[in-house]
N, C-alpha and C. Protein backbone atom coordinates (compact mmCIF):
# COMPACT_ATOMS: atom_id res chain seq x y z
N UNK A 1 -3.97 22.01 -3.32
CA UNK A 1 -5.03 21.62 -2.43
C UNK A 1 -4.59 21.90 -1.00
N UNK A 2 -4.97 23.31 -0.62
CA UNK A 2 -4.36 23.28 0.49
C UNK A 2 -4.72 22.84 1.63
N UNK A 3 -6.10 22.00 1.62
CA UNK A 3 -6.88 21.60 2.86
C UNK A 3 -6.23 19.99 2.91
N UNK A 4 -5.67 19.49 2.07
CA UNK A 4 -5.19 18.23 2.37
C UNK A 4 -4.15 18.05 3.23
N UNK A 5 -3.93 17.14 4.04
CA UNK A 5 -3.20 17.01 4.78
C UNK A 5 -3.00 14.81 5.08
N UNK A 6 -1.64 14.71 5.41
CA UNK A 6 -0.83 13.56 5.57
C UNK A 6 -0.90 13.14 7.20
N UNK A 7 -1.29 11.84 7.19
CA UNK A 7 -1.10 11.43 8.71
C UNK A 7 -1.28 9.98 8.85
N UNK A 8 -0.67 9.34 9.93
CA UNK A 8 -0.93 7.75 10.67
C UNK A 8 -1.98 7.40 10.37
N UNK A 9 -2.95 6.44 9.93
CA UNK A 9 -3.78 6.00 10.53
C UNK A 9 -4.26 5.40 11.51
N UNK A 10 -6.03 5.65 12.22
CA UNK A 10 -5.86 5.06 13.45
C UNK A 10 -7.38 4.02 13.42
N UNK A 11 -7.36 2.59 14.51
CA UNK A 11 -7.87 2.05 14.17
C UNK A 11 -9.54 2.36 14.13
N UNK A 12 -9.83 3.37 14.10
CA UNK A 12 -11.03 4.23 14.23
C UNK A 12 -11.24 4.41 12.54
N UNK A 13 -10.14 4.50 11.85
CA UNK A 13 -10.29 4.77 10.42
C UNK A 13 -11.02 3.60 9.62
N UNK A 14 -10.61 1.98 10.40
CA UNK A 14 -10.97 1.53 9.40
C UNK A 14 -12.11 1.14 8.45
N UNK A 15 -13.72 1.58 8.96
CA UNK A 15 -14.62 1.45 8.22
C UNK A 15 -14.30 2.57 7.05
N UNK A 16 -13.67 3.81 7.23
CA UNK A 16 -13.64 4.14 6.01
C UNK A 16 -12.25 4.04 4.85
N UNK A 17 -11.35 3.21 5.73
CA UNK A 17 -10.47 2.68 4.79
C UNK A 17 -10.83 2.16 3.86
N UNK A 18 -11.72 0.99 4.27
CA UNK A 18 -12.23 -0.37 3.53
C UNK A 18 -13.45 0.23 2.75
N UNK A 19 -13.47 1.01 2.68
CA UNK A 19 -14.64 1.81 2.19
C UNK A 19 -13.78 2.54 0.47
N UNK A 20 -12.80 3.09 0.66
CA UNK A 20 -12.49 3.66 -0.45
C UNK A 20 -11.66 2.43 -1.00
N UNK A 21 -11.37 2.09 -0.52
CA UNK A 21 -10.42 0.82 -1.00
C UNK A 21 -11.00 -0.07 -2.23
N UNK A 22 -12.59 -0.75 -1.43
CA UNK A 22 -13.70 -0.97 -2.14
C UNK A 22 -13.32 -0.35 -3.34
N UNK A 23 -14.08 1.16 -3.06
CA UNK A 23 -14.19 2.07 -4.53
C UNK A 23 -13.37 2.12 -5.32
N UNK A 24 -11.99 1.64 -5.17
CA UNK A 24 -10.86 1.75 -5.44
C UNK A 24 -10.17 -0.21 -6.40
N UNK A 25 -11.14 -0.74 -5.96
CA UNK A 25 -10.94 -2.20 -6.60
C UNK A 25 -10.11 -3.10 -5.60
N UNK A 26 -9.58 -2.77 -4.23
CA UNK A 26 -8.51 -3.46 -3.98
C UNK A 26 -9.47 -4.62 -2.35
N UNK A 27 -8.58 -5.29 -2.26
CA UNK A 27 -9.36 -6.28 -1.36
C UNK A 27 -8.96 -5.34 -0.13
N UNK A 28 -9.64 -5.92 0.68
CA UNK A 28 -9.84 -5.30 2.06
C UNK A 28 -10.75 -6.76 2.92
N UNK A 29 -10.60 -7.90 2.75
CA UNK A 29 -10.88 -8.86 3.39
C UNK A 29 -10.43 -9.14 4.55
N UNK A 30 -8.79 -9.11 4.57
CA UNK A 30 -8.21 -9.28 5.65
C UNK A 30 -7.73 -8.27 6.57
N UNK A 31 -8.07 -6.79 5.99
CA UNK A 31 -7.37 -5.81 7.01
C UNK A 31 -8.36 -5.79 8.14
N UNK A 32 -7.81 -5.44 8.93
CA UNK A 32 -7.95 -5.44 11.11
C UNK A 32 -7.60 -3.85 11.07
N UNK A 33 -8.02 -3.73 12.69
CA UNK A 33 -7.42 -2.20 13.12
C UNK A 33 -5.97 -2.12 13.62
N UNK A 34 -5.38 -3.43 13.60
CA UNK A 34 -4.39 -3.75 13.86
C UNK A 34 -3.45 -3.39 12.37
N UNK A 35 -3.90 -3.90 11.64
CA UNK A 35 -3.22 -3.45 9.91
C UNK A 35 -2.64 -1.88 10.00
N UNK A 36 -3.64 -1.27 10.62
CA UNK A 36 -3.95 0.45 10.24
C UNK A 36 -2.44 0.79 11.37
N UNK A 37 -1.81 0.69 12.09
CA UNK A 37 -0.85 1.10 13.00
C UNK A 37 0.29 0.92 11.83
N UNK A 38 0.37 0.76 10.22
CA UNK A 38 1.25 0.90 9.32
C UNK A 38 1.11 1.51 7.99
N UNK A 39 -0.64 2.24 7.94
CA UNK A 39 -1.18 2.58 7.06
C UNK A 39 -0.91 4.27 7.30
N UNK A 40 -1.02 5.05 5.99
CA UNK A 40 -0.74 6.55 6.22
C UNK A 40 -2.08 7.02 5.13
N UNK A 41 -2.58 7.91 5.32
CA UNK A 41 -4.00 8.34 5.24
C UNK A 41 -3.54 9.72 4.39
N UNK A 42 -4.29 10.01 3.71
CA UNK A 42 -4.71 11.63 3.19
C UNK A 42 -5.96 11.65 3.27
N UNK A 43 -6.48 13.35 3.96
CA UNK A 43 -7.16 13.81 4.09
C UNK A 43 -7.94 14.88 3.58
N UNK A 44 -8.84 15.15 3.14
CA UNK A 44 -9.34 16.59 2.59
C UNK A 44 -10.43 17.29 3.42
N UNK A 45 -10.25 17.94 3.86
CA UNK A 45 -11.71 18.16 4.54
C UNK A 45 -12.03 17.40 5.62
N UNK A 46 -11.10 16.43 5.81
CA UNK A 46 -11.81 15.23 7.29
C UNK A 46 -12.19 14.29 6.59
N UNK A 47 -12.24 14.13 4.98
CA UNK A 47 -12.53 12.89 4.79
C UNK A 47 -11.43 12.45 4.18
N UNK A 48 -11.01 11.04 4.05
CA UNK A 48 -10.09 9.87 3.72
C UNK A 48 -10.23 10.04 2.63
N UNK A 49 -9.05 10.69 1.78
CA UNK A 49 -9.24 10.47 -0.33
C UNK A 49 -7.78 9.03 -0.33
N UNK A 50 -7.30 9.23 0.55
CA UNK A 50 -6.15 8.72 0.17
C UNK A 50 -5.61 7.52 1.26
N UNK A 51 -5.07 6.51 0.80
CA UNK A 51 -4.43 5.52 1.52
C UNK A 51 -3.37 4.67 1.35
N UNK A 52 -2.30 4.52 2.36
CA UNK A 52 -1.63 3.43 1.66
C UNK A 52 -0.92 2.46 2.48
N UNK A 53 -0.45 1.19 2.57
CA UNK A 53 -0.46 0.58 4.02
C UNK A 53 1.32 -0.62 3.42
N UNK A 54 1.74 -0.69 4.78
CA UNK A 54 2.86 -1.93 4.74
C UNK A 54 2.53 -2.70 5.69
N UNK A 55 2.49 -3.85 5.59
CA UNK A 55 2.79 -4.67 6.06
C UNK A 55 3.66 -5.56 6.33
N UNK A 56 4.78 -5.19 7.75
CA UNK A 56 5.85 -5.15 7.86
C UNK A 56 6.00 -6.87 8.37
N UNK A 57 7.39 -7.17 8.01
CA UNK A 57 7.13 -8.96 8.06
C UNK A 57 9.19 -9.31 8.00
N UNK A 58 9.40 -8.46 9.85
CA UNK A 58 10.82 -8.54 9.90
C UNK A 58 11.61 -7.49 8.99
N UNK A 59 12.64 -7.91 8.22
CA UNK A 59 13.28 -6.91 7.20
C UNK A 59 12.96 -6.38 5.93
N UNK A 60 12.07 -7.21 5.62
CA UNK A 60 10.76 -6.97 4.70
C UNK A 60 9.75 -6.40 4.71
N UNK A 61 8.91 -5.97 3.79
CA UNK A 61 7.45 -5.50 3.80
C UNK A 61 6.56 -6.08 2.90
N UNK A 62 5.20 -6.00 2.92
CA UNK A 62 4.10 -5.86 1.80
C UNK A 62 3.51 -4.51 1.49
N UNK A 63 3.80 -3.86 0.69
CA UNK A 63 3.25 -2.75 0.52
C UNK A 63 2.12 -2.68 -0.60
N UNK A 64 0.99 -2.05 0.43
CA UNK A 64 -0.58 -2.35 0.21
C UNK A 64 -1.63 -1.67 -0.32
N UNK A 65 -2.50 -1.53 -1.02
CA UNK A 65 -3.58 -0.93 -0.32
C UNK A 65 -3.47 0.53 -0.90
N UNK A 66 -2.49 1.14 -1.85
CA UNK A 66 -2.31 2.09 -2.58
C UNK A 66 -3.62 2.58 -3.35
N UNK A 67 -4.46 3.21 -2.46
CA UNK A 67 -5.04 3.90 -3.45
C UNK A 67 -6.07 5.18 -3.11
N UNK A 68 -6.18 6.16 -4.26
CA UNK A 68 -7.12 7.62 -4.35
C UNK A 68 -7.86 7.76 -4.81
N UNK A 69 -8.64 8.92 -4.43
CA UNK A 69 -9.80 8.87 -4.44
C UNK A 69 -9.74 9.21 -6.33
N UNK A 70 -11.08 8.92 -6.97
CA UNK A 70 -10.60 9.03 -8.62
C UNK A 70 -10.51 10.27 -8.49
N UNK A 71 -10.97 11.43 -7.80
CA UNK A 71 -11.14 12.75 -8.50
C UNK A 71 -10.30 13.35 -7.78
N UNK A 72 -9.08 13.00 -7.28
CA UNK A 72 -7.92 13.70 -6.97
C UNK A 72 -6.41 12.76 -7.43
N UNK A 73 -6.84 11.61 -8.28
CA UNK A 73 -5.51 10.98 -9.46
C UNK A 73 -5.07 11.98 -9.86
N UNK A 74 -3.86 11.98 -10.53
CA UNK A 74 -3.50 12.64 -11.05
C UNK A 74 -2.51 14.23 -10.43
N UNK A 75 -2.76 14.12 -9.08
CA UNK A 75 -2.15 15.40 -8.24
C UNK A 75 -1.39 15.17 -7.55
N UNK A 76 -0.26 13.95 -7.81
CA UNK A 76 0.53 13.44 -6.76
C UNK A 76 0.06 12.99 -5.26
N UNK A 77 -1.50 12.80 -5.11
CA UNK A 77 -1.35 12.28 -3.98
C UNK A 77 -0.87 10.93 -3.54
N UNK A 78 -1.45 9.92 -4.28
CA UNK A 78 -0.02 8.87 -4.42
C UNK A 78 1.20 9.10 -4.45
N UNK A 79 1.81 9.69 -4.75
CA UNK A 79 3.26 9.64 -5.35
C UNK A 79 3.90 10.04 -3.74
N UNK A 80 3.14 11.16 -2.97
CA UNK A 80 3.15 11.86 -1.80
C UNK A 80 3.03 10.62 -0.87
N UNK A 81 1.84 9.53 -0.94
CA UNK A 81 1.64 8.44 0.01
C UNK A 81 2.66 8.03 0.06
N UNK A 82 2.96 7.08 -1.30
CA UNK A 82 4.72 6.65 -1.33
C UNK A 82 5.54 6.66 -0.96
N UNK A 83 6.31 7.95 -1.00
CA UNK A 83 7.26 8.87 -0.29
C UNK A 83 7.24 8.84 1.03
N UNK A 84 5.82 8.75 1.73
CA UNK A 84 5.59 8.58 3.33
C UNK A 84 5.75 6.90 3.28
N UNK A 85 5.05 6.40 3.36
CA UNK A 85 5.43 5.18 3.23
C UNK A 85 6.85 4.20 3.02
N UNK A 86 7.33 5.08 1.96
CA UNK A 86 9.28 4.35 1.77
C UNK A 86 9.69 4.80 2.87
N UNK A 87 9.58 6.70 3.45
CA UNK A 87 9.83 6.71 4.46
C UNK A 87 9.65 5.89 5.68
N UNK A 88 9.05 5.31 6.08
CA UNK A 88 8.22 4.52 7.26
C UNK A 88 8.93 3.27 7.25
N UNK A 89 8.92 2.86 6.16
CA UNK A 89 9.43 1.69 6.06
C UNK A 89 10.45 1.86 6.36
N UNK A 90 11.79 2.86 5.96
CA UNK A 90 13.10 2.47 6.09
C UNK A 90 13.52 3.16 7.21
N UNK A 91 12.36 3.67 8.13
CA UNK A 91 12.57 3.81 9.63
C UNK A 91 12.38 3.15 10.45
N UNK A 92 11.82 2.01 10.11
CA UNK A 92 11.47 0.58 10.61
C UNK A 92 12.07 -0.11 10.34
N UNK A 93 13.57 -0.09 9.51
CA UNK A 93 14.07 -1.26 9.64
C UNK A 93 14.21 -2.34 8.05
N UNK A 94 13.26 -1.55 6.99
CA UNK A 94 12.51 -2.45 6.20
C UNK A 94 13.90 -1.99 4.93
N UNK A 95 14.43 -3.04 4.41
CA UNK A 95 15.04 -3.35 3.48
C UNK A 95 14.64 -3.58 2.16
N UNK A 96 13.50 -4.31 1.87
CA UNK A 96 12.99 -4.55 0.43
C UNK A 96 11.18 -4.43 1.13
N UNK A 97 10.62 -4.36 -0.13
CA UNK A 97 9.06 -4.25 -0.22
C UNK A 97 8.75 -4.79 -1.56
N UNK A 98 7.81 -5.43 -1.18
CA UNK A 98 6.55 -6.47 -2.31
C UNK A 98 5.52 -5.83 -1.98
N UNK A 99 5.05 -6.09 -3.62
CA UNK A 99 3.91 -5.49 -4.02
C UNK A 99 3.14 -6.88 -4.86
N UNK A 100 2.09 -6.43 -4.70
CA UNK A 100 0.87 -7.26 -6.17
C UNK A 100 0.55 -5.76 -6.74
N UNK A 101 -0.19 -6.32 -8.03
CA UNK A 101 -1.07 -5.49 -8.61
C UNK A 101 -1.33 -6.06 -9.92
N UNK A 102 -2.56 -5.39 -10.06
CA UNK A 102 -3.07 -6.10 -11.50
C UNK A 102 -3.36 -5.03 -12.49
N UNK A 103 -3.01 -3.26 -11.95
CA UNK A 103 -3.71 -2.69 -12.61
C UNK A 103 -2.02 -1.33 -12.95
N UNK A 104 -1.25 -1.22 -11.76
CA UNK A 104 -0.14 -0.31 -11.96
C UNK A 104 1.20 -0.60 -11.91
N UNK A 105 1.31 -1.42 -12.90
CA UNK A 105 2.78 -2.20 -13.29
C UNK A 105 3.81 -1.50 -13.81
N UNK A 106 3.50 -0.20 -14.48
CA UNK A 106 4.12 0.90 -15.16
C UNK A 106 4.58 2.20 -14.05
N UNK A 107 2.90 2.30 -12.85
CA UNK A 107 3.16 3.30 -12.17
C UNK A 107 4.45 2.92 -11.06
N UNK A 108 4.42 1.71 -10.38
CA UNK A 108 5.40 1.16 -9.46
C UNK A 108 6.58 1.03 -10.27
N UNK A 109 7.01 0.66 -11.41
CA UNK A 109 8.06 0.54 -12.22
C UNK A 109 8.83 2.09 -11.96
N UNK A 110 7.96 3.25 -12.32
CA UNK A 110 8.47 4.22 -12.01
C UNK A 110 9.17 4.72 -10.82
N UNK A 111 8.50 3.97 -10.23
CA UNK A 111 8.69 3.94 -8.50
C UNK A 111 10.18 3.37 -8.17
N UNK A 112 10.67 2.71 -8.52
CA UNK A 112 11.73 2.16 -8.85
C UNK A 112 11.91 0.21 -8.69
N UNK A 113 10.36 -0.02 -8.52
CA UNK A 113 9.93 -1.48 -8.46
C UNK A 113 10.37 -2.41 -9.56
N UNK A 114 10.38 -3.73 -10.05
CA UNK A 114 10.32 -4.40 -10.62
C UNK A 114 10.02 -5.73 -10.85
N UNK A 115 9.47 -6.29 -11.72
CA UNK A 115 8.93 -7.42 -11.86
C UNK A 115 9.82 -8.42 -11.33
N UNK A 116 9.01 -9.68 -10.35
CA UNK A 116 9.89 -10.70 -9.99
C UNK A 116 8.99 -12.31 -9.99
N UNK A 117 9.57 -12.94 -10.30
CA UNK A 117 8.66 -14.82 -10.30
C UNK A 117 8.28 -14.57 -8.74
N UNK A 118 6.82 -15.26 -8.59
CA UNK A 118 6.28 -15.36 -7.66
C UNK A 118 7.29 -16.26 -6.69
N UNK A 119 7.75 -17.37 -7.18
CA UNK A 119 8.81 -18.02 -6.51
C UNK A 119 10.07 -17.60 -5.94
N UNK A 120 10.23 -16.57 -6.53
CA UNK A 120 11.82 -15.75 -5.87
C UNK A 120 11.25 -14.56 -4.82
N UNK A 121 10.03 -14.49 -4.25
CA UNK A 121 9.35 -13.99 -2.73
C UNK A 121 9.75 -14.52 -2.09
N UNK A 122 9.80 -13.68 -1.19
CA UNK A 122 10.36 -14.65 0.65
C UNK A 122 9.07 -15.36 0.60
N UNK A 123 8.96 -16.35 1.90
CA UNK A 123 8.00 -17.54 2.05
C UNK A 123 7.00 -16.77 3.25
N UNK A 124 7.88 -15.74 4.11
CA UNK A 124 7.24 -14.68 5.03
C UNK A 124 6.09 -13.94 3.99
N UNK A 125 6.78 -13.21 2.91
CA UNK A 125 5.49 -13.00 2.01
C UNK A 125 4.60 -13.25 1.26
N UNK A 126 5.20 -14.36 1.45
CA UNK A 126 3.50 -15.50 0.79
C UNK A 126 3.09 -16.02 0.85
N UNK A 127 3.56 -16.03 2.50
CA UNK A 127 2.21 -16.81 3.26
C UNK A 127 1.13 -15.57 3.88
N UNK A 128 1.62 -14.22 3.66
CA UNK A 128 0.67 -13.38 3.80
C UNK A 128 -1.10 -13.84 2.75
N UNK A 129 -1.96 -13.08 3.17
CA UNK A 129 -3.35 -13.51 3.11
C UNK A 129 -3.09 -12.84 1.81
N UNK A 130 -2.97 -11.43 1.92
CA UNK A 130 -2.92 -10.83 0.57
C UNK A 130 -2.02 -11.49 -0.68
N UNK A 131 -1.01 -12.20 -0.93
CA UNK A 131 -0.16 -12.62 -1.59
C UNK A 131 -1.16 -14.09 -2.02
N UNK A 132 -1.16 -15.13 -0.54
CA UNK A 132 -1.35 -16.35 -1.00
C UNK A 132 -3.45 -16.59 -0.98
N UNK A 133 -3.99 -16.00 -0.93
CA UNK A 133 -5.56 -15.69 -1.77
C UNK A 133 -6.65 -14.72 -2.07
N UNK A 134 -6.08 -13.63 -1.34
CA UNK A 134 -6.76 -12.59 -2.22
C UNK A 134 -6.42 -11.84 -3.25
N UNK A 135 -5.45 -11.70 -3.76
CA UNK A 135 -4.84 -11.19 -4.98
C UNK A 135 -4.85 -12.22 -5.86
N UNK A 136 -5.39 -12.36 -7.33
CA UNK A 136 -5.81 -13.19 -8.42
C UNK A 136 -4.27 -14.21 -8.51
N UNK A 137 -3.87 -14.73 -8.76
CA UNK A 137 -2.85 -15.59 -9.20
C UNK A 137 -2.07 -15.02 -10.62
N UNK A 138 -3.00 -13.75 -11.37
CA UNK A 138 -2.46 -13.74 -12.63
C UNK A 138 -2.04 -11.62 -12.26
N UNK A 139 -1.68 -11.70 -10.96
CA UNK A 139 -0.97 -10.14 -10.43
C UNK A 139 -0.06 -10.52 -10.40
N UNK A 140 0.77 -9.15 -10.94
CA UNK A 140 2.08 -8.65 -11.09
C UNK A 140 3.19 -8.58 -9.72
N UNK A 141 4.02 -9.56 -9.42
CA UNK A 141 5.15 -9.38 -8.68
C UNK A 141 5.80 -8.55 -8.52
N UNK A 142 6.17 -7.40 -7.80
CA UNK A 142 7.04 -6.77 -8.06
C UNK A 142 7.82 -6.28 -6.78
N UNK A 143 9.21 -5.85 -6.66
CA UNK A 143 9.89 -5.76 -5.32
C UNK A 143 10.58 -4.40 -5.71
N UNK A 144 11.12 -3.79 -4.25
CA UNK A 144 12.13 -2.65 -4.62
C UNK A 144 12.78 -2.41 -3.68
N UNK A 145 14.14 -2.50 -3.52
CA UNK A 145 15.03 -2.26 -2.24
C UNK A 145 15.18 -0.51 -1.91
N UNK A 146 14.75 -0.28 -0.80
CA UNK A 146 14.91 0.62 0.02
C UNK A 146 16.51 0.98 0.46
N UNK A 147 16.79 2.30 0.09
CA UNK A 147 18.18 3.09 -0.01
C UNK A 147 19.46 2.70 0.00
């Protein structure tokens, strides 16, 4: 796909962040344009197929908001977000990253993530919005230390 292309997001993006995100199943209640100064975008054509966001919280992260458009799954554009994203993070400083999910417990496993008790989270990450009420109570924990 050679018209795709990787970049920052800016807070101009976010009606159509929250837009595929939607399409995509994931909450978007609490993101701001303020969120988006940690989010990294794919593009096709000028439009947003792709997204994925941290939310950085000191030496830690929440990593967010992972998701593509359905009719380009499957082509590594995730796997590509990721990669920008671990990057980002561990240029910032960021040591470990938390995740929820209710739907890619296998795909992040690959990732090199793993399942953890909601109780063994820092208290920084769960008092985040996403952790402590928009994500169901019965999503998957999972953490992964950065290099």
């Amino acid at each position: 796909m050679q018209d795709l292309r990787y970049a920052p997001a800016s807070p101009d993006d976010l009606p159509a962040v929250k837009e595929l995100l939607e399409r995509c199943g994931l909450p978007t209640a609490d993101l701001t344009p303020t969120h988006l100064e940690h989010f990294i975008l794919s593009r096709l054509g000028g439009r947003i197929v792709g997204t994925v966001g941290l939310e950085l919280l000191g030496q830690v992260a929440l990593f967010r908001s992972l998701a593509v458009e359905a009719s380009l799954r499957g082509r590594r554009v995730g796997h590509e977000l990721w990669a920008r994203a671990r990057d980002h993070a561990a240029a910032s400083g960021i040591r470990r990253l938390y995740l929820l999910t209710t739907t890619a417990e296998a795909l992040f496993g690959r990732w090199g993530f793993h399942r953890v008790a909601r109780d063994q989270v820092p208290e920084i990450v769960r008092a985040t919005s996403e952790f402590s009420g928009m994500c169901p109570s019965t999503a998957v924990v999972m953490t992964g230390e950065l290099g």
